[in-house]
N, C-alpha and C. Protein backbone atom coordinates (compact mmCIF):
# COMPACT_ATOMS: atom_id res chain seq x y z
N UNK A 1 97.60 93.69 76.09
CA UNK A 1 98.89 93.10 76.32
C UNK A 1 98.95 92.59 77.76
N UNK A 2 99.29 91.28 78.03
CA UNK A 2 99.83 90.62 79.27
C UNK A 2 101.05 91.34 79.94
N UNK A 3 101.29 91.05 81.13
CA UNK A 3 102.13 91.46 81.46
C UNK A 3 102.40 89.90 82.61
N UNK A 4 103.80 89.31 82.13
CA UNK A 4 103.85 87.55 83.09
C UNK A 4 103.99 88.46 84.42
N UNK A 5 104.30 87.52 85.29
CA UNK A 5 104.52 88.14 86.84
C UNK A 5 104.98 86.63 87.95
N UNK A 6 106.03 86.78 88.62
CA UNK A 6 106.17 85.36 89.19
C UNK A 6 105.65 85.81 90.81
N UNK A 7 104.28 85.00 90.39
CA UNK A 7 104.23 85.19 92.14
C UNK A 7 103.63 83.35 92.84
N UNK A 8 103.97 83.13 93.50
CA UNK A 8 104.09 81.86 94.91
C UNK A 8 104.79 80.70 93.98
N UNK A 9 105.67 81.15 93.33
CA UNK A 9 106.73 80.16 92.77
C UNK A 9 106.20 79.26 91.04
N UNK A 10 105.17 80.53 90.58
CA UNK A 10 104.66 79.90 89.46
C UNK A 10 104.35 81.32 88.87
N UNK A 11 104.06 81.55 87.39
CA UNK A 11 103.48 82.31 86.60
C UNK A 11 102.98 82.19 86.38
N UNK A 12 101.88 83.77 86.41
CA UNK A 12 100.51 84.32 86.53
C UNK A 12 100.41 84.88 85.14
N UNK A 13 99.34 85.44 84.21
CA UNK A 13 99.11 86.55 83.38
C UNK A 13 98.03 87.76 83.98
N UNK A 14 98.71 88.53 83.93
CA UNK A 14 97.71 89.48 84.88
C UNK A 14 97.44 91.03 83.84
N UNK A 15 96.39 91.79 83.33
CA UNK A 15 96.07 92.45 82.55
C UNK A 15 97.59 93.76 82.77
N UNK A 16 98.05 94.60 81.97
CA UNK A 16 99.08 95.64 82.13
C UNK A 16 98.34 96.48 82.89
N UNK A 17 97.26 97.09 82.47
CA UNK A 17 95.95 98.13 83.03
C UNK A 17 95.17 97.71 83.33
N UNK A 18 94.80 98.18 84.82
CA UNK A 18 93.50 97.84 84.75
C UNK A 18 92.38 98.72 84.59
N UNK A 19 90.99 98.23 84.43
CA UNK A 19 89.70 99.46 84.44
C UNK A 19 89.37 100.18 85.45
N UNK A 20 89.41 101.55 85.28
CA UNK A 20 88.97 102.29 86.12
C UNK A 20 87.63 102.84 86.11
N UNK A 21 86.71 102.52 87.20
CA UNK A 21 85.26 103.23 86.79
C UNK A 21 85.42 104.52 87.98
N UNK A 22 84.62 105.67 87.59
CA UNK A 22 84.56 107.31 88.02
C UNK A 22 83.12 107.00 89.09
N UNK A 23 83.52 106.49 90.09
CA UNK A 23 82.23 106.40 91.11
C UNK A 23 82.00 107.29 91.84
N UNK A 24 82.03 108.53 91.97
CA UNK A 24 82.02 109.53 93.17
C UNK A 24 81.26 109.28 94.39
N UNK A 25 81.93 109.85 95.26
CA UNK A 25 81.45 109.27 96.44
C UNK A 25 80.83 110.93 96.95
N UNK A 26 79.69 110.82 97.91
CA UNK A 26 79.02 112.43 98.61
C UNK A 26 79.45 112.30 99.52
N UNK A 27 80.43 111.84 100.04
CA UNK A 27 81.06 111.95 101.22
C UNK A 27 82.73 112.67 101.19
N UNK A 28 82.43 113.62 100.58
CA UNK A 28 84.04 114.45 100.49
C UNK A 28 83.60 115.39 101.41
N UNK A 29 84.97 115.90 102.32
CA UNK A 29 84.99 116.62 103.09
C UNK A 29 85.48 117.83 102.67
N UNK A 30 85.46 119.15 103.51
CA UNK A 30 85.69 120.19 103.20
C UNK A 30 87.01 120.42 103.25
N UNK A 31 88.20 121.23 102.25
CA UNK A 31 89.48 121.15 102.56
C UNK A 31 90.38 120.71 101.54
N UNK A 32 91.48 120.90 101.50
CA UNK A 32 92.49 119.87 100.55
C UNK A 32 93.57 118.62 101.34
N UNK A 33 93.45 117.55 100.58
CA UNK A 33 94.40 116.42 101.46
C UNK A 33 95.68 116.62 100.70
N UNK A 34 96.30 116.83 102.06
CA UNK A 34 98.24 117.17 101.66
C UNK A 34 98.80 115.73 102.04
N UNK A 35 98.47 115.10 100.91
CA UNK A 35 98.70 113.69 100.52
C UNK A 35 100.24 113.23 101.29
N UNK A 36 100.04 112.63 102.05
CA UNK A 36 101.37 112.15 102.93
C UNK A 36 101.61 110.60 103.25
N UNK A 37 100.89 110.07 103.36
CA UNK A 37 100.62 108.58 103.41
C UNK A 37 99.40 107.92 102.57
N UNK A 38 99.45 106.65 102.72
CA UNK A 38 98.26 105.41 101.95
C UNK A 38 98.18 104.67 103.48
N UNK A 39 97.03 104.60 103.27
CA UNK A 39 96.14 103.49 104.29
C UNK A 39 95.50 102.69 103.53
N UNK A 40 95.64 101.52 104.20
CA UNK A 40 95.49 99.83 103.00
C UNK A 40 94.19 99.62 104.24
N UNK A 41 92.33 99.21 103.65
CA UNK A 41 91.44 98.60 104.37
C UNK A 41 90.84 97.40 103.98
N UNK A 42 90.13 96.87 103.91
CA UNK A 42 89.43 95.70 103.11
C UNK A 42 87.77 96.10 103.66
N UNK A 43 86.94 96.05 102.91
CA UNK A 43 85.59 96.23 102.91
C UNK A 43 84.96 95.38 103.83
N UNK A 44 85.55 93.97 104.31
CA UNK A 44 84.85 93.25 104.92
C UNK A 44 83.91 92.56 104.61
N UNK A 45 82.94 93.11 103.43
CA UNK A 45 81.92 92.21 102.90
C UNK A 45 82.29 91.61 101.50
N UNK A 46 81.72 90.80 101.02
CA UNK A 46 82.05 90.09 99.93
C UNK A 46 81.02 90.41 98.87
N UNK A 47 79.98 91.67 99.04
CA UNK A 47 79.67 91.86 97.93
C UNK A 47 79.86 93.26 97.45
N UNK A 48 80.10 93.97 96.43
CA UNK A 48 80.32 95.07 95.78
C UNK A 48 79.55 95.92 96.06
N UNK A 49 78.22 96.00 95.18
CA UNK A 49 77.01 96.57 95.74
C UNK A 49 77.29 96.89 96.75
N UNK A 50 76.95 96.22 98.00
CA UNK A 50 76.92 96.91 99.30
C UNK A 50 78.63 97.64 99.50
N UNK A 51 79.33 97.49 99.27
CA UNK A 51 80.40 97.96 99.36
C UNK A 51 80.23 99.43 99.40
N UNK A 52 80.09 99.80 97.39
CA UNK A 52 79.83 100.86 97.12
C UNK A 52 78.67 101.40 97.33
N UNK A 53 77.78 101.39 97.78
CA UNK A 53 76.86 102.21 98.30
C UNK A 53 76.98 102.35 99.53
N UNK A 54 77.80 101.52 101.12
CA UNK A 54 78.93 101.88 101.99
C UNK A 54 79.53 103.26 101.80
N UNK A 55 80.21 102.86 100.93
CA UNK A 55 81.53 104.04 100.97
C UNK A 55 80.96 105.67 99.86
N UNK A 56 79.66 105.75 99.12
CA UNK A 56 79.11 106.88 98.91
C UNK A 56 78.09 107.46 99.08
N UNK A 57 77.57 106.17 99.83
CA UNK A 57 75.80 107.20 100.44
C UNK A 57 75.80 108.39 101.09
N UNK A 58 75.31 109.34 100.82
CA UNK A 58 75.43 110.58 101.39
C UNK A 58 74.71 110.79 103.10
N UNK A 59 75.82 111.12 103.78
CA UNK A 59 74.81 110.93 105.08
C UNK A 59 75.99 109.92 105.81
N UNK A 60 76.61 109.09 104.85
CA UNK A 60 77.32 107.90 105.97
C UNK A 60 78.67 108.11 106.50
N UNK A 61 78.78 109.34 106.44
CA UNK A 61 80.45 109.71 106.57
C UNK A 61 81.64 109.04 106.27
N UNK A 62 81.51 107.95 105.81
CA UNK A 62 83.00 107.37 105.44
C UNK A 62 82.94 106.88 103.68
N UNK A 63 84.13 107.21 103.51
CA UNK A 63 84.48 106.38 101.95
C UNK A 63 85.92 106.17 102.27
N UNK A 64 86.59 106.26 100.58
CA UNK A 64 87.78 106.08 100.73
C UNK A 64 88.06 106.76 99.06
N UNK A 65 89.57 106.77 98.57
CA UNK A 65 89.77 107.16 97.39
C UNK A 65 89.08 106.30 96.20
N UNK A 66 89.63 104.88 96.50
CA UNK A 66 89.58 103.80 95.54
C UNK A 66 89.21 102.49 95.95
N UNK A 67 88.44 101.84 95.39
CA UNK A 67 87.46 100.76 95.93
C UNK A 67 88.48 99.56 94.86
N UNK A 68 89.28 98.55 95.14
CA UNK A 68 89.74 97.62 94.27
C UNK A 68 88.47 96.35 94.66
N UNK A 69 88.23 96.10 93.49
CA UNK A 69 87.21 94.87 93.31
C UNK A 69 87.99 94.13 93.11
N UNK A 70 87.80 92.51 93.03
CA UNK A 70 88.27 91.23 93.16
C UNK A 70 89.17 91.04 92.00
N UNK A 71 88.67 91.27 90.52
CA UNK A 71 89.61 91.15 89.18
C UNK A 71 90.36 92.30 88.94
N UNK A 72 90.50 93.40 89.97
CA UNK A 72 91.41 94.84 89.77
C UNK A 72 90.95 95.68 89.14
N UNK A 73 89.65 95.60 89.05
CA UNK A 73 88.88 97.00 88.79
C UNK A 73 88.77 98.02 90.08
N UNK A 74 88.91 99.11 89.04
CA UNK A 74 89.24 100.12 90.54
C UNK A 74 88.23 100.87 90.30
N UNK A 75 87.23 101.09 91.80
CA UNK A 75 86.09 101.93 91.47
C UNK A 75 86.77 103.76 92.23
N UNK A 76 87.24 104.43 91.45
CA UNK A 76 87.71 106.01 91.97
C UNK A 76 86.18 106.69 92.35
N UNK A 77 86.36 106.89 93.69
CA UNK A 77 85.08 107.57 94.58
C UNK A 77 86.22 108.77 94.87
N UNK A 78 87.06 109.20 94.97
CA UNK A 78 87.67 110.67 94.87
C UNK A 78 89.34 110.77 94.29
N UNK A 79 89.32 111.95 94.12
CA UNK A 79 90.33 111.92 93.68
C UNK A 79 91.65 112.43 95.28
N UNK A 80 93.35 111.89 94.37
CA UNK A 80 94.13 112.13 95.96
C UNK A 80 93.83 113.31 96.84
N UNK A 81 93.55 114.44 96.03
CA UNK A 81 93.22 115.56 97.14
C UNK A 81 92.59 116.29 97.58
N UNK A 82 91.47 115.37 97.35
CA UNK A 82 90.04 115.20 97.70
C UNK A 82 89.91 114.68 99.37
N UNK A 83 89.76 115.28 100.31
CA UNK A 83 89.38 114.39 101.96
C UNK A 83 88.50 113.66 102.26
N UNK A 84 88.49 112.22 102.30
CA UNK A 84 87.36 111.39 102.44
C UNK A 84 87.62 110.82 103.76
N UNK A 85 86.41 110.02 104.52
CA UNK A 85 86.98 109.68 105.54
C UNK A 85 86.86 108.53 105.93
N UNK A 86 87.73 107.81 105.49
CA UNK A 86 88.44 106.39 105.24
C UNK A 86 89.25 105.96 106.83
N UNK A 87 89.70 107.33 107.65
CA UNK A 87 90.91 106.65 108.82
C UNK A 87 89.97 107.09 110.02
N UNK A 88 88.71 107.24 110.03
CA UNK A 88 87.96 107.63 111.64
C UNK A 88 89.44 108.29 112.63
N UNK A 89 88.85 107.70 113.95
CA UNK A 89 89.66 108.42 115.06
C UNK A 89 91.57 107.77 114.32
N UNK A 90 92.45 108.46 113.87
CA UNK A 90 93.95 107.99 113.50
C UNK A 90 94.63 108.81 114.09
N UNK A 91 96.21 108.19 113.92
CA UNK A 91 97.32 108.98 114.53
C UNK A 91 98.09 108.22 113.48
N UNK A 92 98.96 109.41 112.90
CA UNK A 92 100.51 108.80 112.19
C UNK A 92 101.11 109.93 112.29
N UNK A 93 102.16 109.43 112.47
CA UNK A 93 103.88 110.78 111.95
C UNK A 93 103.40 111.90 112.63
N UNK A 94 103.42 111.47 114.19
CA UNK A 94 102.57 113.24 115.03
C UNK A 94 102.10 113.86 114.05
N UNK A 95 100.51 113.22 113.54
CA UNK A 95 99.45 113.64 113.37
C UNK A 95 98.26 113.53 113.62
N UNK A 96 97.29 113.84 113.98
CA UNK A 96 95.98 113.22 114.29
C UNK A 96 95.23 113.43 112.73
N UNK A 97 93.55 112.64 112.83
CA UNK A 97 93.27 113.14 111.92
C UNK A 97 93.60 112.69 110.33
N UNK A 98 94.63 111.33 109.74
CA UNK A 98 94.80 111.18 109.10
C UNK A 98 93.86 110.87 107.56
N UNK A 99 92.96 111.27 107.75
CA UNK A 99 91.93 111.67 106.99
C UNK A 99 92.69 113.11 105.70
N UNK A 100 92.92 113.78 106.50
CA UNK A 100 93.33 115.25 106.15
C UNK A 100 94.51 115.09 105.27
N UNK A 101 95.55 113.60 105.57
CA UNK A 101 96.91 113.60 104.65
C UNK A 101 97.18 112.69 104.30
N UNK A 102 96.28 111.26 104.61
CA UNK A 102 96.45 110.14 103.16
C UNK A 102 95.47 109.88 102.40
N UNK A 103 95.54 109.15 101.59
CA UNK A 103 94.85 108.24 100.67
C UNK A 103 94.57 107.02 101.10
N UNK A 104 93.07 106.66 101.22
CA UNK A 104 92.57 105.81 101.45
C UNK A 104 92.46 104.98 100.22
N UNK A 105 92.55 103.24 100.47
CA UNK A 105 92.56 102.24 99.57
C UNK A 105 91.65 100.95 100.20
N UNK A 106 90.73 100.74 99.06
CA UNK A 106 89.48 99.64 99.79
C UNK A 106 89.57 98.58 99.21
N UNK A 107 90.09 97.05 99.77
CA UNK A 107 90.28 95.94 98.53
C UNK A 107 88.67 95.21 99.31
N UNK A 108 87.92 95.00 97.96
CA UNK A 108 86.63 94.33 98.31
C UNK A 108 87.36 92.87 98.60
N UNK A 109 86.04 92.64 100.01
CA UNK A 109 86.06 91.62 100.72
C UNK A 109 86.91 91.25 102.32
N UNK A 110 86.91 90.21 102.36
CA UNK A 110 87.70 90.38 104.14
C UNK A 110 88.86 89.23 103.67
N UNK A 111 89.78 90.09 104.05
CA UNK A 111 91.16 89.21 103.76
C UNK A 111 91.16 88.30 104.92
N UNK A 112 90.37 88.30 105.79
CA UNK A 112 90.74 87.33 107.02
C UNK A 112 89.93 86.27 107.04
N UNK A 113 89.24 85.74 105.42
CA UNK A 113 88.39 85.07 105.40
C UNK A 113 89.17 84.40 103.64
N UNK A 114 89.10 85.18 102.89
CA UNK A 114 89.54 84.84 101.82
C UNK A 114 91.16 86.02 101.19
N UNK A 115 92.28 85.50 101.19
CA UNK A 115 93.61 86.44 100.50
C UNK A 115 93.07 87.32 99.31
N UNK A 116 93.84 88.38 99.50
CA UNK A 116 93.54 89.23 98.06
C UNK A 116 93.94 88.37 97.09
N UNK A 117 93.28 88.99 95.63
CA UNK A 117 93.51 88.14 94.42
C UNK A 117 95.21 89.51 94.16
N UNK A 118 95.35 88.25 93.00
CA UNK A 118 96.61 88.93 93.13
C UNK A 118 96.35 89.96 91.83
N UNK A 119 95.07 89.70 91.49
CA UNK A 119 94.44 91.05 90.16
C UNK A 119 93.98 92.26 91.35
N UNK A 120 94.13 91.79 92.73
CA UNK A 120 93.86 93.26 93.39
C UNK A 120 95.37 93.48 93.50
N UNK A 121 96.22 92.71 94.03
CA UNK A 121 97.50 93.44 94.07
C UNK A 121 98.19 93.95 93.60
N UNK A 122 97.87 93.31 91.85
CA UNK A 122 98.74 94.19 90.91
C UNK A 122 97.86 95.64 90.73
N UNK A 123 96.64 95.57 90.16
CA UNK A 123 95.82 96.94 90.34
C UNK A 123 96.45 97.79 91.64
N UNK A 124 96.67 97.44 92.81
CA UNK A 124 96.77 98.33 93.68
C UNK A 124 98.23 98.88 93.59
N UNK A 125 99.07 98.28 92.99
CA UNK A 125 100.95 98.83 92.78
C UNK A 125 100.32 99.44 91.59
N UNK A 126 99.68 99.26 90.65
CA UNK A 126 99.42 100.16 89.09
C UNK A 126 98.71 101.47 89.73
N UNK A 127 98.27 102.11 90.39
CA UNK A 127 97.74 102.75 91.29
C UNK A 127 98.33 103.70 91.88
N UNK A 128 99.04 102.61 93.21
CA UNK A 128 99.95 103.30 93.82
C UNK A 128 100.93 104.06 93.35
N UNK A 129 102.10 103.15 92.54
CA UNK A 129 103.41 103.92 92.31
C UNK A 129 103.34 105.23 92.16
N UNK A 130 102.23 105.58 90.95
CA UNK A 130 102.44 106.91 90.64
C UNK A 130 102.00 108.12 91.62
N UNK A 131 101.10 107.56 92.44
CA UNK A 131 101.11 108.66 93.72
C UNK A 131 102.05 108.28 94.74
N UNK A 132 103.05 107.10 94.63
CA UNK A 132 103.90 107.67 95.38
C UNK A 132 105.10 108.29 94.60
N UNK A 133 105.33 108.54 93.71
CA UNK A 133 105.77 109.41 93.05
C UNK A 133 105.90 110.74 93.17
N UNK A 134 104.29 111.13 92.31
CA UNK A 134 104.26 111.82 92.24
C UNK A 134 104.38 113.12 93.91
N UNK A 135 103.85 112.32 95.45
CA UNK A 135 103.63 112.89 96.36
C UNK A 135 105.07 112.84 97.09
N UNK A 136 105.70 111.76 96.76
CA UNK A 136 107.03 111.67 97.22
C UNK A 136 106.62 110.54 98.65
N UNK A 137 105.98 109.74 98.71
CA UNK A 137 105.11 108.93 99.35
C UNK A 137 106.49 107.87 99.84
N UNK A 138 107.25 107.62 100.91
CA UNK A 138 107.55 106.68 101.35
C UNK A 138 107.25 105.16 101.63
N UNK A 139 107.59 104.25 101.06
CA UNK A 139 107.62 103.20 101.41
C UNK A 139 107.10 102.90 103.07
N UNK A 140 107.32 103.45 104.20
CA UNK A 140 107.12 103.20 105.33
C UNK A 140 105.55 103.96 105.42
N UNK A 141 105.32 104.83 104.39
CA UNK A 141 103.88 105.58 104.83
C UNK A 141 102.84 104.96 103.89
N UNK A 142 103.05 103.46 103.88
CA UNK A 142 101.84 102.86 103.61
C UNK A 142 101.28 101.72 104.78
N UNK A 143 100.70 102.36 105.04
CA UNK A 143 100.05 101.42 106.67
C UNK A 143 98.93 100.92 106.51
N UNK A 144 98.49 99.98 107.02
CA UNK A 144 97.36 99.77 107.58
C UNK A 144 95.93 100.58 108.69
N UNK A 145 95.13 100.02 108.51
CA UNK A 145 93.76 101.23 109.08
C UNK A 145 94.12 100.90 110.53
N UNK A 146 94.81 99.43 111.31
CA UNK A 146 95.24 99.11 112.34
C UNK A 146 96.03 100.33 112.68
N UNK A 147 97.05 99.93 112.25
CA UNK A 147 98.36 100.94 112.47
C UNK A 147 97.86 101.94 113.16
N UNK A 148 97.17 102.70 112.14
CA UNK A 148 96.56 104.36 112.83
C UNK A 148 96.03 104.15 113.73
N UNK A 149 95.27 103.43 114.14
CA UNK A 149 94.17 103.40 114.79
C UNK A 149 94.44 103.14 116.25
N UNK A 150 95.79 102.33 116.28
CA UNK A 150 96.46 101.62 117.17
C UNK A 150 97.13 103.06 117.45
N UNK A 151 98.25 103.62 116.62
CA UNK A 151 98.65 104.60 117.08
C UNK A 151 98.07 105.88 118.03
N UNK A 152 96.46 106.12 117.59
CA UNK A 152 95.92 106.93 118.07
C UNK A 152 95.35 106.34 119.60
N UNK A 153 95.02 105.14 119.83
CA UNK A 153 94.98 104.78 121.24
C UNK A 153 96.28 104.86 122.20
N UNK A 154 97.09 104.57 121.73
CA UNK A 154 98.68 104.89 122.33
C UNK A 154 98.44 106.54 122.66
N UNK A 155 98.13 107.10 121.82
CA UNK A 155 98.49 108.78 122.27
C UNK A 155 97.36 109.41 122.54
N UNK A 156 95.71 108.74 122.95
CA UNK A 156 94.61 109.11 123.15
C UNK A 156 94.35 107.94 124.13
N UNK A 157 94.60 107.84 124.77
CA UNK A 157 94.16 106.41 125.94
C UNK A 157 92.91 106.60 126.26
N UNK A 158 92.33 108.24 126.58
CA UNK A 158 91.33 108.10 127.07
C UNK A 158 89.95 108.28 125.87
N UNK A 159 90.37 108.92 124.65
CA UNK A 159 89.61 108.65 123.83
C UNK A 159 89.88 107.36 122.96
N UNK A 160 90.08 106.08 123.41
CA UNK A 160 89.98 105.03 122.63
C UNK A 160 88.79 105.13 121.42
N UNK A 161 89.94 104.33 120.44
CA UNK A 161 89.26 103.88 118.94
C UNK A 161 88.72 102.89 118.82
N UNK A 162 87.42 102.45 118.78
CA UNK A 162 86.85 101.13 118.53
C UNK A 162 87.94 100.14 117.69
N UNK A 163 87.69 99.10 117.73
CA UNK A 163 88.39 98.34 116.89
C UNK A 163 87.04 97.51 115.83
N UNK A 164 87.95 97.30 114.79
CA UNK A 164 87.16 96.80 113.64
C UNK A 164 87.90 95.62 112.66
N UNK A 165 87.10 95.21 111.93
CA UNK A 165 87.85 94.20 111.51
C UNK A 165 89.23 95.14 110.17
N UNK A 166 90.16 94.37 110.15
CA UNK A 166 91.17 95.58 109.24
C UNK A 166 91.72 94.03 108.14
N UNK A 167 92.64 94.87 107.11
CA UNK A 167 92.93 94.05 106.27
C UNK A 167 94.09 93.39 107.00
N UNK A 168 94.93 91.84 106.94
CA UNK A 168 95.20 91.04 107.63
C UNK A 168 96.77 91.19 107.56
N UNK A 169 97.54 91.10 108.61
CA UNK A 169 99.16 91.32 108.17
C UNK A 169 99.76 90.53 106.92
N UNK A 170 99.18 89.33 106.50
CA UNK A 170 99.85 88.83 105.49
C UNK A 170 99.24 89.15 104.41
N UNK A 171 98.54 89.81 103.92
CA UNK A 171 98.21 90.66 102.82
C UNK A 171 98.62 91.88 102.50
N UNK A 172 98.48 92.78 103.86
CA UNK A 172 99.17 93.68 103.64
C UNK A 172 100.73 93.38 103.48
N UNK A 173 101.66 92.66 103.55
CA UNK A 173 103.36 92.19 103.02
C UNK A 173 102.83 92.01 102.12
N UNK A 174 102.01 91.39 101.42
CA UNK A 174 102.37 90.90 99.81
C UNK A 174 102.00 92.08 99.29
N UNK A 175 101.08 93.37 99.72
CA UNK A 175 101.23 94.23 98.94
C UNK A 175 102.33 95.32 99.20
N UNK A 176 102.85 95.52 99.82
CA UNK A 176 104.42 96.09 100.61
C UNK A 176 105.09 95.01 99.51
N UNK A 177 105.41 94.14 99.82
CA UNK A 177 106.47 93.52 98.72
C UNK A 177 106.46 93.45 97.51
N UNK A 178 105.28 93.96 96.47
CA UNK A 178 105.08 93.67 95.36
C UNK A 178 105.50 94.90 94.91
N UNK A 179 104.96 95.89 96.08
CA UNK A 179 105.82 97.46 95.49
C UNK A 179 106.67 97.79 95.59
N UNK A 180 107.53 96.99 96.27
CA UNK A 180 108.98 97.30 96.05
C UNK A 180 109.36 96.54 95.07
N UNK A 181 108.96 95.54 94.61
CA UNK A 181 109.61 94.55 93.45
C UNK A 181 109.82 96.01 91.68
C-alpha cells in the first residue's frame, strides 16, 4: 500500500513501510543507553558497502543505531539501548558523553553534496516516532552531530572536538518538519 505525501508543492508515492535489514554492528559498548535524545549524521560517502563496514568493523569504535540507505531501507546495527558510538567527544542537556543517552541515525551519503531522498525522510519519521514515543523523546532532542559537538567545545575549550563533515542545516529542517507534520 502507498501512502501519497505532499512534499515541494507536488505529490510523491512513497512505500507505508519500509525494509528493515538486522546488520549488527561489534562495536556496542558496555552499559545500557537511557535513551534521551536522536542525533541526525550522514555517512559522507556515497557508497553503502563502505558505509557499513565503517560503522561495524570490529576494532573501529564508531557505529550508530540505524544506517538509512538512499530508497529507506534501514540497515539496524543496534538496537535503542544498546551504546554505540555514533557522538565521539558531545555535550547536550548538561551532559557529556552523549553516546550513553541517544540514538544515533546514519542517512547514506553527504547531504552537502547531494539532499536526502525523501524515501530517507519518510523511513527516518517511520522510525523515529515510535521511539519518540515510546522514550518520551522531545521534539527539541533531535540534533545534529554539529550541535553536540559544538556544544562540547563551548564547555571543553581546552579539549576541543575535531570538526567533520555533518549532515547540512537544510536537511536536517526537512527532517524536523516532516515529524512534526
Amino acid at each position: 500500500m502507498a501512502l501519497a505525501v505532499f512534499v515541494s508543492y507536488y505529490f510523491i508515492f512513497i512505500p507505508r513501510h519500509y525494509k528493515e535489514i538486522k546488520y549488527h554492528t561489534a562495536t556496542i559498548r558496555k552499559g545500557t543507553n537511557q535513551v534521551q535524545g536522536i542525533v541526525l549524521h550522514h555517512t559522507a560517502t556515497a557508497f553503502l558497502d563502505a558505509s557499513l563496514h565503517g560503522l561495524t568493523a570490529e576494532g573501529s569504535g564508531r557505529s550508530c543505531h540505524v544506517l538509512i540507505n538512499y530508497d529507506g531501507t534501514r540497515y539496524i546495527l543496534a538496537e535503542p539501548k544498546e551504546i554505540t558510538g555514533h557522538a565521539g567527544k558531545s555535550y547536550f542537556n548538561g551532559k557529556s558523553d552523549c553516546n550513553k543517552f541517544t540514538i544515533g541515525i546514519e542517512f547514506q551519503g553527504s547531504t552537502n553534496i547531494f539532499p536526502l531522498t525523501n524515501r530517507q525522510i519518510a523511513s527516518a519519521v517511520e522510525y523515529i516516532k515510535p521511539i519518540m514515543r515510546e522514550y518520551n523523546i522531545p521534539i527539541e532532542n533531535i540534533v545534529t552531530h554539529k550541535t553536540i559537538r559544538e556544544n562540547y567545545n563551548k564547555m571543553y575549550p581546552s579539549k576541543h572536538a575535531s570538526p567533520k563533515i555533518d549532515i547540512c542545516q537544510r536537511d536536517y529542517k526537512r527532517v524536523i518538519k516532516a515529524l512534526k507534520e
